[in-house]
N, C-alpha and C. Protein backbone atom coordinates (compact mmCIF):
# COMPACT_ATOMS: atom_id res chain seq x y z
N UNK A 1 111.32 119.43 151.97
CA UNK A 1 112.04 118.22 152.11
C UNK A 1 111.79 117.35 150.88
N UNK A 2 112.58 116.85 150.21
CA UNK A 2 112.60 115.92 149.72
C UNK A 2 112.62 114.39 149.65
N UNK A 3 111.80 113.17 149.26
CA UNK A 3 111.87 112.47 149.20
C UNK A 3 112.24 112.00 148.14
N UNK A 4 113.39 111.17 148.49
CA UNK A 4 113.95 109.51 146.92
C UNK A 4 113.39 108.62 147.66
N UNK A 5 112.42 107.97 146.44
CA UNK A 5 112.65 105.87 146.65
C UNK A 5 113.54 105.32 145.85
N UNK A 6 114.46 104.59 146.88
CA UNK A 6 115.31 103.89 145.72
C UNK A 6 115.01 102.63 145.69
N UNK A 7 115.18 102.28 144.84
CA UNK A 7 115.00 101.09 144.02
C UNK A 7 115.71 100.06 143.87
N UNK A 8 116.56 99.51 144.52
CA UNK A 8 117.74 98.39 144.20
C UNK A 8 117.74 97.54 143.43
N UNK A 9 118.82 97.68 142.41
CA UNK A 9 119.11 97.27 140.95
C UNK A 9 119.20 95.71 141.29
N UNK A 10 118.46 95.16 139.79
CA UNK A 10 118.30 93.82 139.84
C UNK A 10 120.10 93.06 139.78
N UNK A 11 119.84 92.18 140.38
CA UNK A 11 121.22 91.13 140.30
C UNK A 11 121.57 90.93 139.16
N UNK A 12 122.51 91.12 138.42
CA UNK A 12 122.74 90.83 136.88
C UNK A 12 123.44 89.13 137.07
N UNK A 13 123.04 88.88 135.82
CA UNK A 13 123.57 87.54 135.44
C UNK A 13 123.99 87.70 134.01
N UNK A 14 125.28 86.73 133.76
CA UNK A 14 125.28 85.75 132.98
C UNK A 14 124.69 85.10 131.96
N UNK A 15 124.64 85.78 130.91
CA UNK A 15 124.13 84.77 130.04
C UNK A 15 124.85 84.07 128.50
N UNK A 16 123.95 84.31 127.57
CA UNK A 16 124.88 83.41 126.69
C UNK A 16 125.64 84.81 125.97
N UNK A 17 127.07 84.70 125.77
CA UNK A 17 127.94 85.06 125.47
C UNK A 17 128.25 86.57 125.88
N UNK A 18 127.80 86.22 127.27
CA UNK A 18 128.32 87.77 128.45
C UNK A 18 127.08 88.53 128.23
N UNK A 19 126.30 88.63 127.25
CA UNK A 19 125.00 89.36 128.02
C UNK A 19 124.42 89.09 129.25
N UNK A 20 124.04 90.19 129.54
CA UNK A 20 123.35 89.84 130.71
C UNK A 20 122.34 89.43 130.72
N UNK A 21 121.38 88.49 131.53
CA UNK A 21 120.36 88.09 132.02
C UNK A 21 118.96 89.25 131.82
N UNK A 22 119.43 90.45 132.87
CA UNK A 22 118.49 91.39 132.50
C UNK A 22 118.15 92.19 131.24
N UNK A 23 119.30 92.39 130.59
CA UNK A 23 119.47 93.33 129.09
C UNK A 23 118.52 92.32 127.95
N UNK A 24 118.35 91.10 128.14
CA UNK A 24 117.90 89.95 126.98
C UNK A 24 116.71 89.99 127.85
N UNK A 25 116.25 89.95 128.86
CA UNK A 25 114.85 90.21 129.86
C UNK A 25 114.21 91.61 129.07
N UNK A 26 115.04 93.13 129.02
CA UNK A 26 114.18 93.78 128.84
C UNK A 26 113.84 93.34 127.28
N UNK A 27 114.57 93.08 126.84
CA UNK A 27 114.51 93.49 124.95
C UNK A 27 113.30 92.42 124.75
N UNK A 28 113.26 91.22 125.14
CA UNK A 28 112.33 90.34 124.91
C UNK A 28 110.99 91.40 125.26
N UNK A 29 110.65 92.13 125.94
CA UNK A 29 109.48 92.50 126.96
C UNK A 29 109.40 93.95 125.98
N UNK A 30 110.52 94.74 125.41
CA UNK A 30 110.02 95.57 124.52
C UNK A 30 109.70 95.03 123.12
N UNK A 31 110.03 93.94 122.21
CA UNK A 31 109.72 93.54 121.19
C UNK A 31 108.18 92.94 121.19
N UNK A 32 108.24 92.09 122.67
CA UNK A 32 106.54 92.04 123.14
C UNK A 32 105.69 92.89 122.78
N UNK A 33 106.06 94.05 123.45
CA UNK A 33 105.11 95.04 123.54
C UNK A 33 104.90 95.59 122.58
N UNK A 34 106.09 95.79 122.23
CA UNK A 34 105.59 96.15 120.08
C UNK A 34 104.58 95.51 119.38
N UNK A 35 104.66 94.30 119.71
CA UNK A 35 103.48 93.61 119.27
C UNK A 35 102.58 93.63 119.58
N UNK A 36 102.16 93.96 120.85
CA UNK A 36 100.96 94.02 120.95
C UNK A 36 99.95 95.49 121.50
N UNK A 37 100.75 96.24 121.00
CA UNK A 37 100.27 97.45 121.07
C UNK A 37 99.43 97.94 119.78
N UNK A 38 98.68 98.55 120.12
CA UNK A 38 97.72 99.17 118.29
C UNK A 38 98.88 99.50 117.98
N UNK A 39 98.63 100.14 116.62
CA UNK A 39 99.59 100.71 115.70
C UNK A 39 98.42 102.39 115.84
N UNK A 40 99.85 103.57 116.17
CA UNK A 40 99.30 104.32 115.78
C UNK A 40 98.17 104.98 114.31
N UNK A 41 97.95 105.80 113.92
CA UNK A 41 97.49 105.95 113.05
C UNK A 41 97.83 107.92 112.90
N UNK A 42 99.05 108.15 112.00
CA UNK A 42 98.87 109.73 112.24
C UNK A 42 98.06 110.19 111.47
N UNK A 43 97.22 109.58 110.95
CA UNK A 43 96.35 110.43 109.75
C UNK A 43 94.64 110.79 110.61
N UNK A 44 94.93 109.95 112.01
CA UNK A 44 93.61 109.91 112.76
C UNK A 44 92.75 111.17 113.22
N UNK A 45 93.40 112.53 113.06
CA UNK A 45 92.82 113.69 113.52
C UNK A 45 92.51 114.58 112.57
N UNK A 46 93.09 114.04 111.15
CA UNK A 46 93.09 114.70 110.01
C UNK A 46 91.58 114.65 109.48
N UNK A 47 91.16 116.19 108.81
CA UNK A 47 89.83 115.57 108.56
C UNK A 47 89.79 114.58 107.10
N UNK A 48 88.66 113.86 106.41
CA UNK A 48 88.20 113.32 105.60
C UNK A 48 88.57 114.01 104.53
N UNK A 49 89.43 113.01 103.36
CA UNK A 49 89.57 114.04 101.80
C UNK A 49 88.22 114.73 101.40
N UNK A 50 88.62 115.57 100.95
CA UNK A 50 87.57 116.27 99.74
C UNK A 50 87.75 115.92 98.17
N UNK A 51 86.73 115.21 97.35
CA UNK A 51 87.20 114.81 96.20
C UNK A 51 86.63 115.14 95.82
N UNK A 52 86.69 115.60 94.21
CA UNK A 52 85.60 116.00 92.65
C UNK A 52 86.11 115.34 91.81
N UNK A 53 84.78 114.67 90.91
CA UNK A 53 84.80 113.82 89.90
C UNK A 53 85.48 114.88 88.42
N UNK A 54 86.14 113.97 87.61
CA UNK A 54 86.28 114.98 86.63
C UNK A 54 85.16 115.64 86.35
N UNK A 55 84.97 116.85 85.46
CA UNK A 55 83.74 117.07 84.37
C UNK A 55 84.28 116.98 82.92
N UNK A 56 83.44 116.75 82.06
CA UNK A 56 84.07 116.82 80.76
C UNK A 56 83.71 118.16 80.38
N UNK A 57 84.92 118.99 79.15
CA UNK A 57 84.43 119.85 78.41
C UNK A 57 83.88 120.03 77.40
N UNK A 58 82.12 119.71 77.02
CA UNK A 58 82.36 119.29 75.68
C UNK A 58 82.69 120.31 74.32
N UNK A 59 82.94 121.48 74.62
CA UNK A 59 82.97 123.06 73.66
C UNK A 59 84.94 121.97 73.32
N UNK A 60 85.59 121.43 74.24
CA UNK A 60 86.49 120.81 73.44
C UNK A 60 86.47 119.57 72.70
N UNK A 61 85.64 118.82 72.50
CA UNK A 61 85.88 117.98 71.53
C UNK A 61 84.83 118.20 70.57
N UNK A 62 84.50 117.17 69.58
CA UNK A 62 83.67 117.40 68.53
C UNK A 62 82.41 116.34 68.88
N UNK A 63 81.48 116.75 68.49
CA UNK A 63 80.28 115.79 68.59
C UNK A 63 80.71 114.02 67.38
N UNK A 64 80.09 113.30 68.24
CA UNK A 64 80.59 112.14 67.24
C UNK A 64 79.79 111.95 66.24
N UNK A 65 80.01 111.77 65.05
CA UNK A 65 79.73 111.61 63.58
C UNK A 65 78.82 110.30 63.71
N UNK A 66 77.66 109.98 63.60
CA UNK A 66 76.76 108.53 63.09
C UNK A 66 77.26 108.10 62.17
N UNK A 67 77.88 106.78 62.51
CA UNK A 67 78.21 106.13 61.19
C UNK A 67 77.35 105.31 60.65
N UNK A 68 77.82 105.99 59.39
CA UNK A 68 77.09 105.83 57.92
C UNK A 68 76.11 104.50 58.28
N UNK A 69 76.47 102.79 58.61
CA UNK A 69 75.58 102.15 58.22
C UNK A 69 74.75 102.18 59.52
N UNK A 70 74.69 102.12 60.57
CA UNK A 70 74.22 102.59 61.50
C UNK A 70 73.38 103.99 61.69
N UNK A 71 73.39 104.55 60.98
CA UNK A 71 72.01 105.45 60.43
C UNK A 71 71.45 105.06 59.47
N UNK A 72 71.63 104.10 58.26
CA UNK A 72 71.18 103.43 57.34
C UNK A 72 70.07 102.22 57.79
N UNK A 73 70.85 101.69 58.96
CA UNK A 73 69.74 100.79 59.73
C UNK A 73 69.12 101.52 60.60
N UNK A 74 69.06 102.80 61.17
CA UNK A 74 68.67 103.67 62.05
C UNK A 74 68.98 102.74 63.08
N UNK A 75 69.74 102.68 63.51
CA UNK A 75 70.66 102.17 64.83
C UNK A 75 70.43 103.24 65.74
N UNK A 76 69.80 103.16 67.29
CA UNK A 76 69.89 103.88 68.18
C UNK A 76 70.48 102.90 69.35
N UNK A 77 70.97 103.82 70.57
CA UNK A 77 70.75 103.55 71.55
C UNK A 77 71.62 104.33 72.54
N UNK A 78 72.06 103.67 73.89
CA UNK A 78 73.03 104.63 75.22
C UNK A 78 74.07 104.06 75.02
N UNK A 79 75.23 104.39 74.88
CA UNK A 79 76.67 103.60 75.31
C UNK A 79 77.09 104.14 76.61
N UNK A 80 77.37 103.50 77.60
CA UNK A 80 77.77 104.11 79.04
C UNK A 80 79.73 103.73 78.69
N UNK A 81 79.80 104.80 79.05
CA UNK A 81 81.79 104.83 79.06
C UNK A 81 82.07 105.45 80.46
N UNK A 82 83.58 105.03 80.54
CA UNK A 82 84.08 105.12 81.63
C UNK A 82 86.04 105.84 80.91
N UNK A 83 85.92 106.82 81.83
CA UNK A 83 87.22 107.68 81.34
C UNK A 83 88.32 107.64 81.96
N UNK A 84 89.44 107.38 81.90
CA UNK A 84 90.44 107.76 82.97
C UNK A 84 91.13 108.84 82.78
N UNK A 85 90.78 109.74 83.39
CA UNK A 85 91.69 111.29 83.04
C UNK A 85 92.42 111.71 83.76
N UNK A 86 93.33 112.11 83.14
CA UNK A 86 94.75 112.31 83.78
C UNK A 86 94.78 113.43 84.94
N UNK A 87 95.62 113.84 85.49
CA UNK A 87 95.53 115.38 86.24
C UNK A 87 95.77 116.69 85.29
N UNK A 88 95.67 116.51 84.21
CA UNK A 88 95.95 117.30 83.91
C UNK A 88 95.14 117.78 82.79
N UNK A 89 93.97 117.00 82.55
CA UNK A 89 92.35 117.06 81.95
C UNK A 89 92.42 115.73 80.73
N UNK A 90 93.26 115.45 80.76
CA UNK A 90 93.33 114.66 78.82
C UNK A 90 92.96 113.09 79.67
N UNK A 91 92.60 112.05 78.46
CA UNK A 91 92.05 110.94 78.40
C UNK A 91 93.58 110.28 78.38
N UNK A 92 93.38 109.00 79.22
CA UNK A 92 94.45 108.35 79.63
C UNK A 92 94.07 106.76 78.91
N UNK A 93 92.60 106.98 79.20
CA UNK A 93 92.06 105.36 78.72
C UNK A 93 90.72 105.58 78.39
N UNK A 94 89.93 104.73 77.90
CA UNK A 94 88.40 104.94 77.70
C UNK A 94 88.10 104.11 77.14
N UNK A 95 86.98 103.62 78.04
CA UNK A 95 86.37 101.46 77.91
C UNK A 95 84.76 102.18 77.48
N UNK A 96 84.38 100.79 77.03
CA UNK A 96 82.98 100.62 76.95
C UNK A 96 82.51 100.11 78.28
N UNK A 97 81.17 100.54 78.99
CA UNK A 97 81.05 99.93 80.44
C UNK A 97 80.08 99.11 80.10
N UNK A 98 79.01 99.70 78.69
CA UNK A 98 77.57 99.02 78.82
C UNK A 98 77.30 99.70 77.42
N UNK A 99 77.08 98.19 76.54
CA UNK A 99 77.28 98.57 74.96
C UNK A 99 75.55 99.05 74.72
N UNK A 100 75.53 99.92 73.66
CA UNK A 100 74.17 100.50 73.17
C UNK A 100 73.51 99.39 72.15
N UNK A 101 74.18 98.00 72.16
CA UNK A 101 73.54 97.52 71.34
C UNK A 101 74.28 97.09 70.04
N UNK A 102 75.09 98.58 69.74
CA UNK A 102 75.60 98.50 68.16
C UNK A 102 76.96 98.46 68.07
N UNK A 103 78.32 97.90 67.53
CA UNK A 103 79.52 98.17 68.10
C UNK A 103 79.91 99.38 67.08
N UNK A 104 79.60 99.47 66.10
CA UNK A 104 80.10 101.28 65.54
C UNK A 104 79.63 102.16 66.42
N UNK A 105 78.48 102.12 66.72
CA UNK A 105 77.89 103.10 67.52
C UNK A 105 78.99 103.31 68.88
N UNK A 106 79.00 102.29 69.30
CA UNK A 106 79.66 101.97 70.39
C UNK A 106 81.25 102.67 70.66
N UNK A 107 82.17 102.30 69.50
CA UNK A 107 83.33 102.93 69.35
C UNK A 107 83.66 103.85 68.82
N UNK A 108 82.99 104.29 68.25
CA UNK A 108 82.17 105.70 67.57
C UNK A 108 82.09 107.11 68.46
N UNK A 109 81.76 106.53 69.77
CA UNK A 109 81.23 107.65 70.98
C UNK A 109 82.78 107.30 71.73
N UNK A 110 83.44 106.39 71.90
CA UNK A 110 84.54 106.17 72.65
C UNK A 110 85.81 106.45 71.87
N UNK A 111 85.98 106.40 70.60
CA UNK A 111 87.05 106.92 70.43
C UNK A 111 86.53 108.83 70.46
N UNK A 112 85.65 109.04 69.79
CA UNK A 112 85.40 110.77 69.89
C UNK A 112 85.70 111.20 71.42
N UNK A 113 84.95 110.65 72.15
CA UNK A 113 84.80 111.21 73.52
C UNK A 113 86.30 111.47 74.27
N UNK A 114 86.72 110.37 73.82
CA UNK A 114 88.16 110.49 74.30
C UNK A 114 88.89 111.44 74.38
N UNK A 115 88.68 112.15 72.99
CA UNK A 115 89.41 113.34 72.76
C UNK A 115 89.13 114.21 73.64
N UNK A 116 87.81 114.73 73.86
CA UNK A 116 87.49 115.99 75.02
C UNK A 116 88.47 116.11 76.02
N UNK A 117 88.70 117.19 76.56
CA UNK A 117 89.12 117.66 77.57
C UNK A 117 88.60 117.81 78.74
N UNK A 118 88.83 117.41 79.85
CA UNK A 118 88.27 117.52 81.25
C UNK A 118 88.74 118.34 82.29
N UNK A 119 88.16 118.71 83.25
CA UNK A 119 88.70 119.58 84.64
C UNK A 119 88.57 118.29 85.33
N UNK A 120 89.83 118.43 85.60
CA UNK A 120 90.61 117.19 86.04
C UNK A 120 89.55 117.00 87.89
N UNK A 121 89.53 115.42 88.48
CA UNK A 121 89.15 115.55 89.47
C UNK A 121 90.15 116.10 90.32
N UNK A 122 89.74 116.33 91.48
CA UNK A 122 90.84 116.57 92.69
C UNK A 122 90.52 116.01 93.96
N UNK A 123 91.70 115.79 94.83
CA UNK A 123 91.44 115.23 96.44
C UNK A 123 92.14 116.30 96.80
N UNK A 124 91.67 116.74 97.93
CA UNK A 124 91.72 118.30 98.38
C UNK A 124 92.38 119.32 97.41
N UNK A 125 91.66 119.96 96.64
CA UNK A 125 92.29 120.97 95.66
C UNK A 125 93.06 120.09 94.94
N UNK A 126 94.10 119.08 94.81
CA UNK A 126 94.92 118.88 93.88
C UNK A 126 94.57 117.86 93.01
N UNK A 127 94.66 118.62 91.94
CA UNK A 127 94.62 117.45 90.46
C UNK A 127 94.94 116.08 90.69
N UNK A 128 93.85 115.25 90.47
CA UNK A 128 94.53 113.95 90.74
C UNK A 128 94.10 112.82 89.18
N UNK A 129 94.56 111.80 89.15
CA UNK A 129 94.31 111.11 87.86
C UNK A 129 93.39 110.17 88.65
N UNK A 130 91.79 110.11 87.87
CA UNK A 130 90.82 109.19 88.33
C UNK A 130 89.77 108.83 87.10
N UNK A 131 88.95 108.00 87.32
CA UNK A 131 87.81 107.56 86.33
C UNK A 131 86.65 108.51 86.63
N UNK A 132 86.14 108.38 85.60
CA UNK A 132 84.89 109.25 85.68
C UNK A 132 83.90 108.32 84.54
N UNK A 133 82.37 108.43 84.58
CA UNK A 133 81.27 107.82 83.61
C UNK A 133 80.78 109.05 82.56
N UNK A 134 80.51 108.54 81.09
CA UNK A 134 79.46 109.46 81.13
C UNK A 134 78.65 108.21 80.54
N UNK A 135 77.17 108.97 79.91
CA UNK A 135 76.31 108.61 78.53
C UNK A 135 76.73 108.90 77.30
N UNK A 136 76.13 108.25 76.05
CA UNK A 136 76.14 109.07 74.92
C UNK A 136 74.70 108.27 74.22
N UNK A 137 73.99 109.34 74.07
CA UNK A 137 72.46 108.58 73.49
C UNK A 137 73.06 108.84 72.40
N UNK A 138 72.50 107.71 71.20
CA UNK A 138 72.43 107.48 69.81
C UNK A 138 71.13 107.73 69.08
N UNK A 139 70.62 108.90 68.59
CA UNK A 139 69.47 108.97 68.60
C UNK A 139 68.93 109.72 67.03
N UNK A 140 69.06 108.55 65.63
CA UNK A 140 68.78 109.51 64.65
C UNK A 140 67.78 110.68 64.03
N UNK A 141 68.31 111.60 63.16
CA UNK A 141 67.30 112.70 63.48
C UNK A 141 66.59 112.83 62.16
């Protein structure tokens, strides 16, 4: 046997310009609820990226040259740089982060370094364009 409950449909009305009463009742009560519902999230079951920092290659670029007066004063020290490499290994940009002290020294290691080639980072397997640090000690011999 089957059972129906029926339900008897609300009284419609009248409203402003022949809508009905109920049709402007529900829509108000679903735009509500839009609001105040979380917002899904489809990325929520997905696991966590996997990322790798570039590496540099250094067998591709050249070691940087001491300039001349800066070995004359025996100028040492670290220049810390910061790389932006493309996806596809090459230098996009390259700052000074933290000067060694000397500014030849300094731009010296940042324009050379630049040149090297990198294995590009990645977020899950794919090449992506990101920053990476290195050192460069200044250290005459």
């Amino acid at each position: 046997m089957r059972f129906k409950e029926r339900i008897p449909a609300p009284a419609r009305q009248s409203g402003h310009h022949g809508t009905s009463v109920l049709a402007m009742g529900l829509a108000t009560m679903v735009l509500a609820g839009c609001t105040q519902t979380a917002p899904v999230n489809p990325f929520a079951e997905m696991p966590d990226s996997v990322t790798t920092e570039p590496v540099v290659n250094f067998k591709s670029c050249r070691k940087p040259v001491y300039p001349a007066q800066a070995l004359a004063a025996k100028a040492e020290g670290t220049v810390n740089l910061a790389f932006l490499v493309r996806a596809d290994g090459t230098v996009r940009e390259a700052v000074v982060r933290k000067t060694s002290g000397n500014a030849s020294l300094d731009e010296t290691a940042r324009a050379a370094l630049a040149k090297c080639r990198f294995q590009p980072g990645t977020v899950n397997g794919a090449p992506k364009e990101q920053w990476t640090e290195l050192k460069y000690a200044w250290v005459p011999e």
